[in-house]
Each structure stands twice: as C-alpha cells, then as structure tokens.
N, C-alpha and C. Protein backbone atom coordinates (compact mmCIF):
# COMPACT_ATOMS: atom_id res chain seq x y z
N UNK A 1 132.51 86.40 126.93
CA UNK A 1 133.04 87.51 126.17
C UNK A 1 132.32 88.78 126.59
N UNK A 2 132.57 89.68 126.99
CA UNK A 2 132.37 91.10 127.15
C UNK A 2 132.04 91.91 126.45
N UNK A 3 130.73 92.37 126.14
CA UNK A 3 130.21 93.04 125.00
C UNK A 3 130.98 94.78 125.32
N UNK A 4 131.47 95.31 124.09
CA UNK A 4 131.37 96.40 124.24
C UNK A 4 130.46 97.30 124.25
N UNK A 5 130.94 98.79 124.78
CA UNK A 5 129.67 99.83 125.12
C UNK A 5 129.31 100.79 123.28
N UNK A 6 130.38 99.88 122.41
CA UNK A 6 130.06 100.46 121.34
C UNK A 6 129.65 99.47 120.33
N UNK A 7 129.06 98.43 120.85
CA UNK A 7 129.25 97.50 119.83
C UNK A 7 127.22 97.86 119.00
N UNK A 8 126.00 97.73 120.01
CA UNK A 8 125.12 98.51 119.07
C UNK A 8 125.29 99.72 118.02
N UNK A 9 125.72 100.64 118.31
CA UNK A 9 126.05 101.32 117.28
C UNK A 9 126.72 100.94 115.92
N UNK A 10 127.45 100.03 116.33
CA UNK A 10 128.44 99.32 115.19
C UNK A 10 127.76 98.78 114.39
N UNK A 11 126.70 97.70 114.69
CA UNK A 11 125.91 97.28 114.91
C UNK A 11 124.56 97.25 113.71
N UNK A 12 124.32 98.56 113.98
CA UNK A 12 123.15 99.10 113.36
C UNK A 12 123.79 100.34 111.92
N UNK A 13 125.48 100.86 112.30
CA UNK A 13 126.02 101.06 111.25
C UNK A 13 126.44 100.22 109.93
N UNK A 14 126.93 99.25 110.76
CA UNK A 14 126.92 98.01 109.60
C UNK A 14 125.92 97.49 109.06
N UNK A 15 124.72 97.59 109.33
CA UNK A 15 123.48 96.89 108.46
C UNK A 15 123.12 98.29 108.01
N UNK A 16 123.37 99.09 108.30
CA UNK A 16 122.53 100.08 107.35
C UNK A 16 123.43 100.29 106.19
N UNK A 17 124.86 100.24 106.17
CA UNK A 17 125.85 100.15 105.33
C UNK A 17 125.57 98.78 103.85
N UNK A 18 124.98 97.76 104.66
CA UNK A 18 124.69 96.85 104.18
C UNK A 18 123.63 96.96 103.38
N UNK A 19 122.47 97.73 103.52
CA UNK A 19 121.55 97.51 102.98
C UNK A 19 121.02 98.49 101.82
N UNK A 20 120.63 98.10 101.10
CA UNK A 20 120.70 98.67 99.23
C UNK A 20 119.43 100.19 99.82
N UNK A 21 120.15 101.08 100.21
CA UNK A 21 119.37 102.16 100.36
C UNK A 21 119.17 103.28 99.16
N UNK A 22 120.33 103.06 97.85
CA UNK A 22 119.82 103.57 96.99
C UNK A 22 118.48 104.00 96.46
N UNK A 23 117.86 101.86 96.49
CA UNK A 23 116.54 102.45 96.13
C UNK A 23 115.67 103.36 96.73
N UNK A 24 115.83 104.16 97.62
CA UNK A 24 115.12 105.08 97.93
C UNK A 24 115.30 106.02 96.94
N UNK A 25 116.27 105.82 96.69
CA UNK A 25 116.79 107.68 95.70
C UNK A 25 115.64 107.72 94.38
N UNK A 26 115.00 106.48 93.72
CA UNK A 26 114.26 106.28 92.47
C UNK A 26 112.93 107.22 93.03
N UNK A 27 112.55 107.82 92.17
CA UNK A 27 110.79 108.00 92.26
C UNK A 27 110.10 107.77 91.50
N UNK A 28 108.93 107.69 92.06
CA UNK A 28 107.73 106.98 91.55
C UNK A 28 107.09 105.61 92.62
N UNK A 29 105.48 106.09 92.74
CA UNK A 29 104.92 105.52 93.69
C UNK A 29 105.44 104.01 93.91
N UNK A 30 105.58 103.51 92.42
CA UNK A 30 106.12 101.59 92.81
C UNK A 30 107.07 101.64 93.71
N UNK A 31 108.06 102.06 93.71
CA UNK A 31 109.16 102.41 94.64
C UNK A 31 108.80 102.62 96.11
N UNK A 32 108.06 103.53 96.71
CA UNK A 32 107.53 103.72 97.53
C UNK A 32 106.78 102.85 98.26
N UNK A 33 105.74 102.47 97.55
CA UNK A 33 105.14 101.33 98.17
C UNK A 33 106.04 100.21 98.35
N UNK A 34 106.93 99.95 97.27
CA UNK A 34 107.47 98.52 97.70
C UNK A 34 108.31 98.75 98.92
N UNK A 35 109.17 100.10 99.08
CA UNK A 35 109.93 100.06 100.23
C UNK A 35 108.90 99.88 101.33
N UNK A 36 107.77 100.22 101.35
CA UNK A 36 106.89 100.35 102.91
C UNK A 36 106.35 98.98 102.55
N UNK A 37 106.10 98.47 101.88
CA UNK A 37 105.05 96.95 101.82
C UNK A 37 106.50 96.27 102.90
N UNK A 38 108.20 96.12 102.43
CA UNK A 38 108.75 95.50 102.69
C UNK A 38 109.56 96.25 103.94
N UNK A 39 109.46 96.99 104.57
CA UNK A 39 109.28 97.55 106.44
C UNK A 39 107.87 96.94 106.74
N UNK A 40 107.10 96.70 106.38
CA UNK A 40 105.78 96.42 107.21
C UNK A 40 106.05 94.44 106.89
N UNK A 41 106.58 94.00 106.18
CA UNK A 41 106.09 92.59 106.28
C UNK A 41 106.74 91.86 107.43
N UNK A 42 107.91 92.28 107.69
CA UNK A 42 108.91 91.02 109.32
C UNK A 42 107.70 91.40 110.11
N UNK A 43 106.68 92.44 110.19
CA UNK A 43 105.85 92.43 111.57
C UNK A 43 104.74 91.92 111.39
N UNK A 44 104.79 91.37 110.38
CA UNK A 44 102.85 91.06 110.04
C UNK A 44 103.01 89.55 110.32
N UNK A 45 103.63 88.85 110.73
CA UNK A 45 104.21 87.50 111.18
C UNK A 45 105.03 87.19 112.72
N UNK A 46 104.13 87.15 114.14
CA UNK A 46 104.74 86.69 115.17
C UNK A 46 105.85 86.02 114.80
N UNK A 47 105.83 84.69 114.00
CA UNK A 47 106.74 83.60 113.82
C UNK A 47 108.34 84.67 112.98
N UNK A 48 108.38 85.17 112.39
CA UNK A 48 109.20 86.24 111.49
C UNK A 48 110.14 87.33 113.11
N UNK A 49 108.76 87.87 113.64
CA UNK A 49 109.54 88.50 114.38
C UNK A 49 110.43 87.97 115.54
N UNK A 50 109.85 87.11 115.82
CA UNK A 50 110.41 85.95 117.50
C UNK A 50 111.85 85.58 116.62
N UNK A 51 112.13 85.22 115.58
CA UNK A 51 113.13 84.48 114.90
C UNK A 51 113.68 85.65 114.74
N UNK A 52 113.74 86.69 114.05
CA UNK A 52 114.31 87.85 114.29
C UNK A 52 115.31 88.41 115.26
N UNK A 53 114.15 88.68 116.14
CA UNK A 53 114.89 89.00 117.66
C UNK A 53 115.80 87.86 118.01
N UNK A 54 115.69 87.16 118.28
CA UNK A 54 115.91 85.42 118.16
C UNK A 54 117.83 85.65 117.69
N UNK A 55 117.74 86.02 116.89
CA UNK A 55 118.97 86.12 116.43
C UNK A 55 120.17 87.31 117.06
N UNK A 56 118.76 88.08 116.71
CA UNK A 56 120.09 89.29 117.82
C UNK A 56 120.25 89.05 119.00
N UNK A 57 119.73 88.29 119.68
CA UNK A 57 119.84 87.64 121.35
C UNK A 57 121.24 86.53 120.96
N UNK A 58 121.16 85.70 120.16
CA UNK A 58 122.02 85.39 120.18
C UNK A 58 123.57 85.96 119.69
N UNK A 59 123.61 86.98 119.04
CA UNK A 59 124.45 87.51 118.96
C UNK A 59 125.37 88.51 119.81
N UNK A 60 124.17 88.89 120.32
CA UNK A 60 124.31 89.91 121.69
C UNK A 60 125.11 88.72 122.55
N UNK A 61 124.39 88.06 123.01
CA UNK A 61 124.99 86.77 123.87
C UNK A 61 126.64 86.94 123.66
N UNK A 62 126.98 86.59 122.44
CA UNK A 62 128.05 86.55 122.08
C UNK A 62 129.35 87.42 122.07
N UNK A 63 128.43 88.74 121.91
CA UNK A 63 129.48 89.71 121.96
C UNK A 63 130.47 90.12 120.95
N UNK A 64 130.81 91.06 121.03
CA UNK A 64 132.29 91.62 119.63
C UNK A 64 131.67 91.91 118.77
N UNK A 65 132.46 90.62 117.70
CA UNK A 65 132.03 90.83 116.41
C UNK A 65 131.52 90.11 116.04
N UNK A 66 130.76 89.22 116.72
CA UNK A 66 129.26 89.15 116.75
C UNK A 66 127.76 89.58 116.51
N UNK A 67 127.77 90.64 117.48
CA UNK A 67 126.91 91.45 117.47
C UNK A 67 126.66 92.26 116.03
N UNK A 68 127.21 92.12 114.80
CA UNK A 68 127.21 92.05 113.73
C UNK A 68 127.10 91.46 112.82
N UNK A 69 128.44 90.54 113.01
CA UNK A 69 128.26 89.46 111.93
C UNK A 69 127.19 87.95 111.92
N UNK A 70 126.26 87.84 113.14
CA UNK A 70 125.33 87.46 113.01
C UNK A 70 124.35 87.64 112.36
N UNK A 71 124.03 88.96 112.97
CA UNK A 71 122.73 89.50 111.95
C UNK A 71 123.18 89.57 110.32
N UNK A 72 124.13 89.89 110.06
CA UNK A 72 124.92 90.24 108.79
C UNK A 72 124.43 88.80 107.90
N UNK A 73 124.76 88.24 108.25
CA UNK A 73 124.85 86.45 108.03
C UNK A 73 123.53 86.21 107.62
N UNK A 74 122.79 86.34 108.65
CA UNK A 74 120.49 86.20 108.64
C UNK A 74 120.30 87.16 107.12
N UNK A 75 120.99 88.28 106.79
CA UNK A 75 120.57 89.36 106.20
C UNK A 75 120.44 88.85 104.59
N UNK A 76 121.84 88.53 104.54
CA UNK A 76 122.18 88.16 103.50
C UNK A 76 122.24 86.85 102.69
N UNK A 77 121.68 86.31 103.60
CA UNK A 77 121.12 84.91 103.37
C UNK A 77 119.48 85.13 102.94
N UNK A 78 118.83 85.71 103.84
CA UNK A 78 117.65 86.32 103.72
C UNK A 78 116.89 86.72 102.74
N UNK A 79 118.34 87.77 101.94
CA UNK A 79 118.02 88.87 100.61
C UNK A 79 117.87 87.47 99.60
N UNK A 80 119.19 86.73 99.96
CA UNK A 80 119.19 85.68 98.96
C UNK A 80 117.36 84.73 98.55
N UNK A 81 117.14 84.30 99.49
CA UNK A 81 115.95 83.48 99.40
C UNK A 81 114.45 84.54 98.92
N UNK A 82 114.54 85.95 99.61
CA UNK A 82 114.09 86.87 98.95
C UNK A 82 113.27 86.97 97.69
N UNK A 83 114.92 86.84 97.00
CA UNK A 83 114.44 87.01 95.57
C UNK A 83 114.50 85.59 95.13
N UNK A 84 114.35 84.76 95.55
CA UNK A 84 114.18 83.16 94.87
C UNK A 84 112.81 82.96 95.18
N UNK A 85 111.99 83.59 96.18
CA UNK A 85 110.69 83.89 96.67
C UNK A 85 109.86 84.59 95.38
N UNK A 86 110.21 85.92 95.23
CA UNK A 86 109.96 86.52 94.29
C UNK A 86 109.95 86.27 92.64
N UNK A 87 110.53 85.03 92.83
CA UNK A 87 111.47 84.70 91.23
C UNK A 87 110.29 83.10 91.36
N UNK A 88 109.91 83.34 92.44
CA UNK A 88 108.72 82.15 92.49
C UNK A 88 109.60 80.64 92.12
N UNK A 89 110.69 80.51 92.33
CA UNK A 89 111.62 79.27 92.52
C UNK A 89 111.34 78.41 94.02
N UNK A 90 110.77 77.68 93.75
CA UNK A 90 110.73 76.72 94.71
C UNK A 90 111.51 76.65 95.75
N UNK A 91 111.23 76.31 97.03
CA UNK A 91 112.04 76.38 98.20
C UNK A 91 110.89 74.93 99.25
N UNK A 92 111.62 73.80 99.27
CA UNK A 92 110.29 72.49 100.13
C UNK A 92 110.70 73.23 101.14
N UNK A 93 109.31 72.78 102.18
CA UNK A 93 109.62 73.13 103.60
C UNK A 93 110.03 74.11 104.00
N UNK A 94 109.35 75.37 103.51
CA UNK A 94 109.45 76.76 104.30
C UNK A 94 109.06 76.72 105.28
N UNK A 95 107.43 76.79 105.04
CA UNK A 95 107.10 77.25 106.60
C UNK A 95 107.41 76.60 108.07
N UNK A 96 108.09 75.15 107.83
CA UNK A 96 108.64 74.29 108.56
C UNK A 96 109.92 74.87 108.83
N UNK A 97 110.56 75.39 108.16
CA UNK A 97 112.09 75.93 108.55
C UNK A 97 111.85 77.22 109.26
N UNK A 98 110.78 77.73 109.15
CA UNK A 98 110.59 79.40 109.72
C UNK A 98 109.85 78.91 111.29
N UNK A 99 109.29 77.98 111.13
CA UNK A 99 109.16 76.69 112.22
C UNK A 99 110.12 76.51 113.43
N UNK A 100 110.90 75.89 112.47
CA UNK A 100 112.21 75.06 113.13
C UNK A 100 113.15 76.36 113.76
N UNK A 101 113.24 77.55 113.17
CA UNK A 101 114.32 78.18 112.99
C UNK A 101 113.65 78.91 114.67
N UNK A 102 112.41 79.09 115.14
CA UNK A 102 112.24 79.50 115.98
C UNK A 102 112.68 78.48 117.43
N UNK A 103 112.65 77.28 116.92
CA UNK A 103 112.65 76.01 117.64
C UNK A 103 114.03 76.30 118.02
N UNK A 104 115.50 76.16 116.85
CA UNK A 104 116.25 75.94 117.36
C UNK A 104 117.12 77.04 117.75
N UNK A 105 116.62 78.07 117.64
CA UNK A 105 117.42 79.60 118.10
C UNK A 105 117.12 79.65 119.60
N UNK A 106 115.60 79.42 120.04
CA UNK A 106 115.54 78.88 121.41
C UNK A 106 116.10 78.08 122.63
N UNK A 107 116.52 77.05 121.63
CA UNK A 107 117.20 75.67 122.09
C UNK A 107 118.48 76.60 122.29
N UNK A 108 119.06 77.12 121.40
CA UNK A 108 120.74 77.65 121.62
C UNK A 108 120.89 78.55 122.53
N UNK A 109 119.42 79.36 122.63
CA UNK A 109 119.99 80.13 123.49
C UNK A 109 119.09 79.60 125.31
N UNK A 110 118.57 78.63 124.94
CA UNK A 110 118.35 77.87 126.35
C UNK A 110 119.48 77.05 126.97
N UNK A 111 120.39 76.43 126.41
CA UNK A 111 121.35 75.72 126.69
C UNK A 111 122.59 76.84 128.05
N UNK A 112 122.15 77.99 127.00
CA UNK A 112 123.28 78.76 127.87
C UNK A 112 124.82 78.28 127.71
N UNK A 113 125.06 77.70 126.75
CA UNK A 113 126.46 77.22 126.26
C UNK A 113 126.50 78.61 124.99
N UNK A 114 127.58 78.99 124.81
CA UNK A 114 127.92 79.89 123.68
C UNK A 114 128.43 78.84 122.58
N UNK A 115 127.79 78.79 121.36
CA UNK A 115 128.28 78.25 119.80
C UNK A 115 129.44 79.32 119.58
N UNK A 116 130.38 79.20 118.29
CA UNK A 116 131.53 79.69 118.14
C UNK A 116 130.80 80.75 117.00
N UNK A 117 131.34 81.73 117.15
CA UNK A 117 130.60 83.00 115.63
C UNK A 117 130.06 82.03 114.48
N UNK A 118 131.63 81.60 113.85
CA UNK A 118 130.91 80.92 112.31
C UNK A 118 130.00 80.00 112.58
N UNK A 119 129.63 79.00 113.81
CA UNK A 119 128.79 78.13 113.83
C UNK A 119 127.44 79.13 113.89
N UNK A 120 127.07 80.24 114.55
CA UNK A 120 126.03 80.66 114.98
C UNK A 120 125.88 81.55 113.58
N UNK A 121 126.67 82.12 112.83
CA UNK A 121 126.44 82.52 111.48
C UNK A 121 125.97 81.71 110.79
N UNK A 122 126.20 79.99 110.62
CA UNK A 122 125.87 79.34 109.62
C UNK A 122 124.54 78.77 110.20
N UNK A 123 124.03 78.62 111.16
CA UNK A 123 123.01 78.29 112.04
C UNK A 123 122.06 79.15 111.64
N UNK A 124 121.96 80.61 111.76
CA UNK A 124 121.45 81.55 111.45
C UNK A 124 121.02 81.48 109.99
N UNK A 125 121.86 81.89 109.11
CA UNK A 125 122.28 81.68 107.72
C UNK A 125 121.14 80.41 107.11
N UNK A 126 120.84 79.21 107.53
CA UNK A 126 120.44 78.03 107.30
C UNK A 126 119.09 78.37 107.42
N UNK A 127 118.11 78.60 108.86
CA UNK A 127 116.92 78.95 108.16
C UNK A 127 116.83 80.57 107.52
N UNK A 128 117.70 81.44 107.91
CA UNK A 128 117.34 82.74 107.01
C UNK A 128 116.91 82.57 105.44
N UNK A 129 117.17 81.18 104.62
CA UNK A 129 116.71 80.43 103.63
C UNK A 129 115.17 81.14 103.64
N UNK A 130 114.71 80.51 104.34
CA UNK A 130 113.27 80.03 104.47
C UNK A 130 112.72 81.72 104.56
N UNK A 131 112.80 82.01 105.70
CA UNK A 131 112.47 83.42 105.86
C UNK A 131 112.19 84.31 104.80
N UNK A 132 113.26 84.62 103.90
CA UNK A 132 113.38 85.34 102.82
C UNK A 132 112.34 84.76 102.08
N UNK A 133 112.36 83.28 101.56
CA UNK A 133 111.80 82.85 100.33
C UNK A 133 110.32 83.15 100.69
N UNK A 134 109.91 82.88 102.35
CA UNK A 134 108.63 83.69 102.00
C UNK A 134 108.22 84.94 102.32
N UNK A 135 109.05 85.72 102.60
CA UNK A 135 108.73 87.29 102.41
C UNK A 135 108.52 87.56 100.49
N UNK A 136 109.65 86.91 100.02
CA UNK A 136 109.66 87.13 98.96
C UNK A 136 108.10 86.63 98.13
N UNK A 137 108.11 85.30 98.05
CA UNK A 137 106.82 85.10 97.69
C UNK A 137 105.55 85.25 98.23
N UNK A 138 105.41 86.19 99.04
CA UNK A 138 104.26 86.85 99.61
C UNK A 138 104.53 88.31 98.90
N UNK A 139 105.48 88.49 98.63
CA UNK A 139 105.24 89.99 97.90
C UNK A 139 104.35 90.30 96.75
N UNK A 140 103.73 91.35 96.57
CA UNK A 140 102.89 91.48 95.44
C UNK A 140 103.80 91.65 93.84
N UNK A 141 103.12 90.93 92.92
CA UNK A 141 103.84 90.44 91.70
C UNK A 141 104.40 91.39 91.20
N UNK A 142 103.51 92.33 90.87
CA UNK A 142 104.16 94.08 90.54
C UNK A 142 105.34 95.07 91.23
N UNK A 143 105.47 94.68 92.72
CA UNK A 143 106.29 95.26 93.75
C UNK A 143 107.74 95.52 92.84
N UNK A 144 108.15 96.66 92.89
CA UNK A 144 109.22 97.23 93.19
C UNK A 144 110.40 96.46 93.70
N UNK A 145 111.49 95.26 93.16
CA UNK A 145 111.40 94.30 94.45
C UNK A 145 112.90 94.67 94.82
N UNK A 146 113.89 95.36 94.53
CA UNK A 146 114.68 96.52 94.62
C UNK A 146 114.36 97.28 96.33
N UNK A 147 113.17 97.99 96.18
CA UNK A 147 113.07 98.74 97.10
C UNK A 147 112.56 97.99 98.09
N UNK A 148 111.58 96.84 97.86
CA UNK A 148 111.12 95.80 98.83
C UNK A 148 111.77 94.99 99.93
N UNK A 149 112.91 94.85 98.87
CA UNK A 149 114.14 94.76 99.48
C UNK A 149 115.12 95.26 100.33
N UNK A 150 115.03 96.67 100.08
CA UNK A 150 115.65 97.38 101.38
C UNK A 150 114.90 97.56 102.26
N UNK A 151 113.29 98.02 102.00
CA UNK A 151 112.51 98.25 103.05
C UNK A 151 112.45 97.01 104.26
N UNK A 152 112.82 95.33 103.67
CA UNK A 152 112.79 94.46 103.81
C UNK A 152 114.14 94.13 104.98
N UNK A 153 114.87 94.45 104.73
CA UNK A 153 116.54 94.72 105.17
C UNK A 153 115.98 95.19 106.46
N UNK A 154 115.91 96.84 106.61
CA UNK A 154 116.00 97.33 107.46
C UNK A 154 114.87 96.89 108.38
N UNK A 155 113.84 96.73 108.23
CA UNK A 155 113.02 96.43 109.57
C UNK A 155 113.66 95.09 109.82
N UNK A 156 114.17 94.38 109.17
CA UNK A 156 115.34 93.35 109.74
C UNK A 156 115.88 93.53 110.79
N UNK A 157 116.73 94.71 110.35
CA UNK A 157 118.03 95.02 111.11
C UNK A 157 117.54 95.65 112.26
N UNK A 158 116.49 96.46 112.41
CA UNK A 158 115.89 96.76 113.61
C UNK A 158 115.67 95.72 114.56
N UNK A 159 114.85 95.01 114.31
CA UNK A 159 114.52 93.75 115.36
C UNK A 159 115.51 92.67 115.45
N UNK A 160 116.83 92.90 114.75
CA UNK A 160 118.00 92.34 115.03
C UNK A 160 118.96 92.66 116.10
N UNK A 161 118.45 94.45 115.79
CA UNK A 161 119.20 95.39 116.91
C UNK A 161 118.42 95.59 118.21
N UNK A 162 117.14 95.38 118.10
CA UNK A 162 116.51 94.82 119.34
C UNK A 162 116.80 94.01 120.31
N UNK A 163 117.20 92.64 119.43
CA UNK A 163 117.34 91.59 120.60
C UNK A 163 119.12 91.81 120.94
N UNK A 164 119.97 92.73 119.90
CA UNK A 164 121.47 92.66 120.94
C UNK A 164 121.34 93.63 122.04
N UNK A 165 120.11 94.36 121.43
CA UNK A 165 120.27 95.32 122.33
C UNK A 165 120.43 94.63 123.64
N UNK A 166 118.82 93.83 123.82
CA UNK A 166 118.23 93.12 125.21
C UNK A 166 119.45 92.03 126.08
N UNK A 167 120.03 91.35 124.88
CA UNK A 167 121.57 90.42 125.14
C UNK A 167 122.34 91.04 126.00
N UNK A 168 122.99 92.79 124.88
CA UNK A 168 124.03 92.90 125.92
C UNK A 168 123.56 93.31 127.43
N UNK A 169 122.38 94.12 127.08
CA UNK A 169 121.74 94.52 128.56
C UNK A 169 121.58 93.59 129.71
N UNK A 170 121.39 92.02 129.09
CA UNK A 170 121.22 91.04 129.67
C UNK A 170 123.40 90.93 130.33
N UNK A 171 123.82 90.33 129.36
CA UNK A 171 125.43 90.14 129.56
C UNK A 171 125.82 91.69 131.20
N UNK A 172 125.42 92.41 130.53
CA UNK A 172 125.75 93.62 131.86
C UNK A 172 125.40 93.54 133.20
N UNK A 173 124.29 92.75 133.31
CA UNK A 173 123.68 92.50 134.94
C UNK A 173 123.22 91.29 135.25
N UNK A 174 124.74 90.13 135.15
CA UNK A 174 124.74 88.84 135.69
C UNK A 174 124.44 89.14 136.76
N UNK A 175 124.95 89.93 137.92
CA UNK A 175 124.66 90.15 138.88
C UNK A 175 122.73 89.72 139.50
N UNK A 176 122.17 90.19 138.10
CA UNK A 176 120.88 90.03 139.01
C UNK A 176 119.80 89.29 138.04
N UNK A 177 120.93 88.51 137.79
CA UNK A 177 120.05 87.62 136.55
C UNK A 177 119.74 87.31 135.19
N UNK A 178 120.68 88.69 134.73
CA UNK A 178 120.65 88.16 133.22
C UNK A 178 120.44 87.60 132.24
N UNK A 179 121.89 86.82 132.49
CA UNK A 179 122.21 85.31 131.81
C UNK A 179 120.75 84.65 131.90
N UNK A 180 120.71 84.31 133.29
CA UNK A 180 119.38 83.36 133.32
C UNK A 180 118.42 83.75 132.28
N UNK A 181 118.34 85.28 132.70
CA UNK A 181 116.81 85.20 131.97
C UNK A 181 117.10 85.16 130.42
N UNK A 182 118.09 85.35 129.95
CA UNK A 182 118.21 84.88 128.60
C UNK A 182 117.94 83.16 128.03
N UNK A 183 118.39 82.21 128.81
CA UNK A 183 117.78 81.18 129.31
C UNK A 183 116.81 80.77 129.25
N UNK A 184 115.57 81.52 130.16
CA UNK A 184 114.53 81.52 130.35
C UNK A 184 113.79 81.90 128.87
N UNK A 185 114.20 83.30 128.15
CA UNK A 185 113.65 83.55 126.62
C UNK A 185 113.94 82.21 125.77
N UNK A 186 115.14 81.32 125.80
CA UNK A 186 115.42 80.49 124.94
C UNK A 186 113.92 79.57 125.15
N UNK A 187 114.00 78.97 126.46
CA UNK A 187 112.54 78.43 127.05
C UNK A 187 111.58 78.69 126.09
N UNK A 188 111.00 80.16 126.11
CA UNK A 188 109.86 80.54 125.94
C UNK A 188 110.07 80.34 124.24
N UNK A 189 111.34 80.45 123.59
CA UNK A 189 110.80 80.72 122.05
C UNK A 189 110.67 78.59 121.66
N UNK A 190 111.62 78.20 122.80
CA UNK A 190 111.74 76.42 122.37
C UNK A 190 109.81 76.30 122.61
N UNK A 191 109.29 76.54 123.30
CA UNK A 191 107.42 76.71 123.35
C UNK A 191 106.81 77.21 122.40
N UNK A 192 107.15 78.33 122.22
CA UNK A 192 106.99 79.06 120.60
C UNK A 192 106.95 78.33 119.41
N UNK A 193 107.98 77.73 119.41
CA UNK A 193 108.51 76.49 118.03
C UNK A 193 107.76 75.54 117.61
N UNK A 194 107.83 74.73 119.25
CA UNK A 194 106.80 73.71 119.04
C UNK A 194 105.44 73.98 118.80
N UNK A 195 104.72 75.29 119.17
CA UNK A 195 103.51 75.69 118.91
C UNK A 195 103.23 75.40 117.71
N UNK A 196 104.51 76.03 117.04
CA UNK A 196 104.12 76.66 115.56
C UNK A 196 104.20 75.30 114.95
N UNK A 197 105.30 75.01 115.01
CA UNK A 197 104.94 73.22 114.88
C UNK A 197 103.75 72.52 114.45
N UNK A 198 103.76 72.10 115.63
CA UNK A 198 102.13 71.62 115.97
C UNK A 198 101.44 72.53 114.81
N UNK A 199 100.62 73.27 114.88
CA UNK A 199 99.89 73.69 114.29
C UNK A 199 100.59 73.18 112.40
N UNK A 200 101.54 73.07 112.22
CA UNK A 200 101.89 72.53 110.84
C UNK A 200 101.28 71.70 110.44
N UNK A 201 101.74 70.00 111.95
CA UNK A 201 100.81 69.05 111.33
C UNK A 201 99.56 68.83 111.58
C-alpha cells in the first residue's frame, strides 16, 4: 500500500483532535503539573518508548488509514487502562505485557508480512492495556488525572508520529533498502523484548 504525502499530517491532526486538550484551559498549579508529570512519563521508560514507536512503524508500514487508526487504537485503549491504573484496579501481568508488547510488535514488523488494519488495531489495542495501567499507577495520588491524561496522550502521539514518520520514509526508498531495514528494527526490538523479558524472570 502506498503511503500518502499527506497522511503524517493527518496523522498528528487526528490525535491531537483526539486528545482531551481542554484540560489545559483549567488553572491552577495541579493542572499544570499533572499535564507535564504526564508528557514526561512515555520517556522515563526505554521499554514505553520502543513500544511506542513500535507502533507507529507499524502503522506507517501500512499506510492510509492506518497511519492513524493504529495509533488511535494504542491511544484509547491506553487512556482506558490509564485510569484503571489510577483507580488502582488491578491489572495481572503488566509489566510482562509491556514486555511482550515490545516482543511482539518486533516480531510483526520482522516478518515483513503486512497484518490487515483491524488485526494490527486489535494487536496494538491488547497490550496498550498494560501500558496505560502503569502510567496510570505510577502517577502521583494527588495528580490532576484529567490533565495527566492529556499530557499523557500527546507525548503518545508524538512518538507514534515518530515511528510513521520513519515507516513511510522507510516505504519511499525500497529502492535502497527500506523495507529491509524496517525488518532489521523488527530484529532489534524482537532482542529488546526478550531482554526485557529475561530480566522479569
């Protein structure tokens, strides 16, 4: 599939559309901090960001409406576990799924076979579970969780829009390798996985 030359923009319009930016409009410091506690937490976690990117590679891969409704899918699945994090509701086997989720985003995109949208939405969608529930329950008890939440969103959607970026850039110059090296990233995050793995048990 043929990525369009407008599809980042789309892209990064649709998640910002998506994401509860109201709470910015509130004042008062809680607000504030919670929006910046939740932009600063996807980076304070290698494992968070690789899965991240992770996703927009595969979406990019994909192309269209893709390059959206992937990340869209991670997002909102994400927000969901979020606040079940926050709400301190149990979730077994997080850090194993934030684990796994690096494991098998690797694997999909090492294969170099394309999954169909809804499969790679619900793929996505499945550990974005995990993800959320522990952003969420790593948040501080007092947090703002409204604004945590968007702040939370958008550095999402950034390192979502990162890796379509790198996809379609990749999809544009089969010519000199691309594809492969998208391949080759699947490689490196299926190493990644198992690292993190390992270190579980």
């Amino acid at each position: 599939m043929r990525p369009s030359s407008k599809a980042l923009p789309r892209l990064i319009a649709a998640l910002c559309a998506a994401t509860p930016l109201a709470a910015l409009a509130h004042t008062g410091t809680g607000h504030v901090v919670g929006f910046l506690q939740g932009v600063a937490h996807p980076f304070t976690g290698i494992d968070h960001m690789l899965a991240m990117v992770a996703v927009g590679l595969l979406a990019g891969r994909l192309g269209g409406r893709a390059t959206w409704l992937v990340p869209a899918s991670f997002m909102s699945v994400m927000a969901v576990g979020a606040l079940l994090g926050m709400a301190r509701v149990a979730v077994p086997f997080v850090e194993i799924g934030i684990a796994g989720s690096i494991l098998a985003f690797g694997l999909a995109l090492a294969s170099g076979r394309d999954m169909t949208v809804p499969a790679t939405m619900a793929l996505v969608g499945f550990f974005a579970l995990f993800h959320g529930h522990a952003h969420g329950a790593e948040a501080a008890h007092d947090i703002a969780s409204v604004s945590y939440e968007a702040g939370l969103l958008i550095a999402s959607a950034m390192l979502h829009a990162l890796g379509v970026f790198l996809a379609l850039a990749a999809n544009r110059h089969t010519h000199i390798g691309g594809r492969p090296l998208l391949r080759s990233t699947g490689g490196i995050l299926v190493l990644a996985g198992v690292g993190v793995l390992a270190g579980l048990i």
